[in-house]
Protein backbone atom coordinates (compact mmCIF):
# COMPACT_ATOMS: atom_id res chain seq x y z
CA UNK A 1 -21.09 -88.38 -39.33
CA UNK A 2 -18.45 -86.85 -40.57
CA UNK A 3 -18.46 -84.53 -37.30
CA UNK A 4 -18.21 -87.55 -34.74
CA UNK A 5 -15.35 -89.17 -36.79
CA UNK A 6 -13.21 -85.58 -36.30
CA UNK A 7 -14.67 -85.46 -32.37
CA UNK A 8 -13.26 -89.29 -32.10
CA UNK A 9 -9.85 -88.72 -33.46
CA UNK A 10 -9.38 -85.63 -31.32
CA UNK A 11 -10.41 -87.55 -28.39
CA UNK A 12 -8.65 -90.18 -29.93
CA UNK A 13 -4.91 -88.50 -30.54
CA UNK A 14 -3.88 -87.55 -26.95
CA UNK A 15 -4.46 -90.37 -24.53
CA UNK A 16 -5.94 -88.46 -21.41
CA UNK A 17 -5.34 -90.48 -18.36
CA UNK A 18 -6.97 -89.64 -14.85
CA UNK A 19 -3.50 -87.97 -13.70
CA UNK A 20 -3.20 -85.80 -16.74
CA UNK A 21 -6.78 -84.68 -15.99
CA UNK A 22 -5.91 -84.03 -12.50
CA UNK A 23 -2.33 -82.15 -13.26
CA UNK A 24 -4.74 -80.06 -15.98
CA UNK A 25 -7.62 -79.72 -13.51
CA UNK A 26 -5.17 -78.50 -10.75
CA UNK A 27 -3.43 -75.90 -12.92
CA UNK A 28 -6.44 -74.77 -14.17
CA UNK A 29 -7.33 -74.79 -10.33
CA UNK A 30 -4.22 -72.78 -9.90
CA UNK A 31 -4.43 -70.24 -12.82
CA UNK A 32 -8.49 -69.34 -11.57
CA UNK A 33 -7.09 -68.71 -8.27
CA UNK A 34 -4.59 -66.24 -9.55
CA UNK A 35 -6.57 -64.82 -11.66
CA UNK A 36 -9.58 -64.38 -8.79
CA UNK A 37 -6.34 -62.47 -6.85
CA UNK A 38 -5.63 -60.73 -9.21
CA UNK A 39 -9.43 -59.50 -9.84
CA UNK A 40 -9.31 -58.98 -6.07
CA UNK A 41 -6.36 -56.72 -5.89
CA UNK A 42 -7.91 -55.19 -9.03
CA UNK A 43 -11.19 -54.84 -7.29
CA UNK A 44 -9.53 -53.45 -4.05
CA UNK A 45 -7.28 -50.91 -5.44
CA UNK A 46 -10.77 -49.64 -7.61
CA UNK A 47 -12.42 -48.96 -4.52
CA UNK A 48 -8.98 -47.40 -3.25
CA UNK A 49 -9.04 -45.19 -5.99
CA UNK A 50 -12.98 -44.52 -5.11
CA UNK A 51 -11.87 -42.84 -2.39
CA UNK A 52 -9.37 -41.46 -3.24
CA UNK A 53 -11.26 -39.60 -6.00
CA UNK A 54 -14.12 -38.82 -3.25
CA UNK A 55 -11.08 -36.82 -0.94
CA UNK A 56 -10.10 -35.42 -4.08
CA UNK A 57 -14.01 -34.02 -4.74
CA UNK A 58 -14.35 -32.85 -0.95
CA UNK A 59 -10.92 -31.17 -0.97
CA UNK A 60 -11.74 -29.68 -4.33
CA UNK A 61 -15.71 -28.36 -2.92
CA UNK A 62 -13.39 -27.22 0.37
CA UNK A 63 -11.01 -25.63 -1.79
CA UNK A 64 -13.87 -23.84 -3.48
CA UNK A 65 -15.51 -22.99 -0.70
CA UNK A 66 -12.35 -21.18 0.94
CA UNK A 67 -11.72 -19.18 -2.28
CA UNK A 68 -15.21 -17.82 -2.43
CA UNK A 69 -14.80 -16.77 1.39
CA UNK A 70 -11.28 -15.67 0.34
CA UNK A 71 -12.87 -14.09 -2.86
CA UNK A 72 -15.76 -12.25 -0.31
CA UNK A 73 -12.77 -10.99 2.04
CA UNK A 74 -10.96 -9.32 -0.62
CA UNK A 75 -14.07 -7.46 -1.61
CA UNK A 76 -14.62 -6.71 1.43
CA UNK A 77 -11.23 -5.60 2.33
CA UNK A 78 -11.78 -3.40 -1.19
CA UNK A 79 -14.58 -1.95 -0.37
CA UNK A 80 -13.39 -0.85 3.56
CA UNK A 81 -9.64 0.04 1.64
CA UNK A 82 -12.04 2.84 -0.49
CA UNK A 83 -13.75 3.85 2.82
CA UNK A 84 -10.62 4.32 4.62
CA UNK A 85 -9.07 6.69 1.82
CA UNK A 86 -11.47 8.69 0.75
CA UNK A 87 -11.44 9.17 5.04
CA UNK A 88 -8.19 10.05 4.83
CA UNK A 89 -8.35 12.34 1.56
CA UNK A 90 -11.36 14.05 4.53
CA UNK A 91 -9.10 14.10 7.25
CA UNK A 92 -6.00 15.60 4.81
CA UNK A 93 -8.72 18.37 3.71
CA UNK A 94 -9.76 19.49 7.14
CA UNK A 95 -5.98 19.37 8.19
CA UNK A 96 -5.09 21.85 5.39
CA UNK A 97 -7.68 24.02 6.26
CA UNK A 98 -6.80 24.04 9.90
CA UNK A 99 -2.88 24.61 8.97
CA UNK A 100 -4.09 27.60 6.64
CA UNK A 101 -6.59 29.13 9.42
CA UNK A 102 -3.75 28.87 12.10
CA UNK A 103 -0.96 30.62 9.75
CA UNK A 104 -3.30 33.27 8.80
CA UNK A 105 -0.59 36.26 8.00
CA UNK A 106 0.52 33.26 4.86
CA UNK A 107 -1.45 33.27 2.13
CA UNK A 108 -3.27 30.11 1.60
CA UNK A 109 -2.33 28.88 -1.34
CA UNK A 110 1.18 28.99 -0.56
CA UNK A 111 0.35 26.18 1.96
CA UNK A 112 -0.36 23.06 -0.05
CA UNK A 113 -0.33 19.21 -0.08
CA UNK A 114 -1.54 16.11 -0.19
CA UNK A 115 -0.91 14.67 2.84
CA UNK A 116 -0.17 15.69 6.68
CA UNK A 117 3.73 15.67 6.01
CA UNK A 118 3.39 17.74 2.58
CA UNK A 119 1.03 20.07 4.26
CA UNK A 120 3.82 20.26 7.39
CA UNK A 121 6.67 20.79 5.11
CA UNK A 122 5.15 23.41 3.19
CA UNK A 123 3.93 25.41 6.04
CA UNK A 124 7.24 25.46 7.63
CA UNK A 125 8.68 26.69 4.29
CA UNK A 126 6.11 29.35 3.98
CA UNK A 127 6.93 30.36 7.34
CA UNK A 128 10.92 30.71 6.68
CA UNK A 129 9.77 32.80 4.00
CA UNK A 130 7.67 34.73 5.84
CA UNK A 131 10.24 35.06 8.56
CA UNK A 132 13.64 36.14 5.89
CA UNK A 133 10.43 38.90 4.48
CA UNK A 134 9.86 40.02 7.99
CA UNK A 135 13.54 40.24 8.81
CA UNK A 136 14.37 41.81 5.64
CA UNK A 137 11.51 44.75 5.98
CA UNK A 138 12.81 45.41 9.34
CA UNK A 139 16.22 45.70 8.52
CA UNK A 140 14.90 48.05 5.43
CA UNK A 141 13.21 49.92 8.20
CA UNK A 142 16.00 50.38 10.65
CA UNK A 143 17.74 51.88 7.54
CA UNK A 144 15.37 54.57 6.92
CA UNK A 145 14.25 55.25 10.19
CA UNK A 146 13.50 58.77 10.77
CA UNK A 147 13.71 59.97 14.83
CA UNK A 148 10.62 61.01 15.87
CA UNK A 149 10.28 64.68 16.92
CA UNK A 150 12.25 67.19 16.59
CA UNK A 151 16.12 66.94 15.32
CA UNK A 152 18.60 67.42 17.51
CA UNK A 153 20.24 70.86 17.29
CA UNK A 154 23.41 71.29 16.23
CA UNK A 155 25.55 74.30 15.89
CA UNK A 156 24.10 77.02 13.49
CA UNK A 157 25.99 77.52 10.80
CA UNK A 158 27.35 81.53 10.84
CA UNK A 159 27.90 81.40 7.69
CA UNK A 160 26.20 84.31 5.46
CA UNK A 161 25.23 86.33 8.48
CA UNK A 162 25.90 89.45 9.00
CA UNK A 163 28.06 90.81 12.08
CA UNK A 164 25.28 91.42 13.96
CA UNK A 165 23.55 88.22 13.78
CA UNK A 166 26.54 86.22 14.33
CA UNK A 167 26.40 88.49 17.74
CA UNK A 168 22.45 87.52 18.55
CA UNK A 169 23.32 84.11 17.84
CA UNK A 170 26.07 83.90 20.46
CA UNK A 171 24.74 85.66 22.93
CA UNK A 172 21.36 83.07 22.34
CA UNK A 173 23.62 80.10 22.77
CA UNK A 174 25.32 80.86 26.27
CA UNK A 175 21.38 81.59 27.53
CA UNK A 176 21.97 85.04 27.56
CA UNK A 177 19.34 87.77 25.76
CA UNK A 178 16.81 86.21 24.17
């Protein structure tokens, strides 16, 4: 009893007329709605974040996707980068050994390198060397040269003969008595 007294003086206290209950129904009318909008907006921007996300996931799997290829490339581009040197360290080899069979009066291991323009440069200096050698044996030569045959004759020394060869020897020089 003591319960429906309370419920009666509540009830009681605030005289609730048909207007009040209107104005209270309609702004409770009025704060549902807004809050229905506002779960709506709420609602919409969760499934504009949905898909937003999803992008995000298909970018990311693209993304992924690219680096792998990207990630296969590079080995790739590795693996033909290995090819193509230890072709060229070939090629280099065989050009060395052609350079050193064409300059065959060089010794080989003057001509070294490792690569084409090395292998140019050092052939060119082993043949200025070879060249100022050359050049300076020749000139060593033309210094020494001895005529070939007999020497030219020259006047004979009279000198320590005795009267009568100094006479023979005249008379032999104008083509006289032999």
């Amino acid at each position: 009893m003591e319960n429906e007294t309370q419920d009666t003086q509540n009830t009681q206290g605030t005289p609730e007329t048909p207007e009040v209950i209107k104005a209270e129904l309609g702004e409770e009318k009025r704060a549902e709605a807004a809050a229905e909008a506002t779960l709506a907006d709420k609602a919409k921007r969760i499934v504009e974040l949905q898909a937003e996300g999803e992008a995000l996931r298909a970018e990311q799997s693209n993304l992924l996707a690219s680096l792998s290829e990207v990630k296969r490339a590079s080995e790739a581009a590795v693996a033909e980068l290995s090819q193509i040197k230890e072709a060229h360290a070939k090629a280099v080899s065989k050009y060395l050994e052609a350079a050193r069979a064409l300059n065959s009066t060089i010794p080989k291991d003057v001509i070294a390198g490792q690569t084409i323009e090395e292998i140019d440069a050092s052939v060119e200096k082993a043949k200025a060397i070879a060249d100022a050698v050359k050049a300076n044996l020749e000139a060593q030569a033309k210094e020494a040269k001895v005529p070939a045959g007999a020497p030219t004759r020259g006047e004979i020394s009279l000198e320590g003969l005795s009267p009568r060869e100094k006479i023979a020897a005249g008379i032999q020089q104008k083509g006289g008595i032999s």
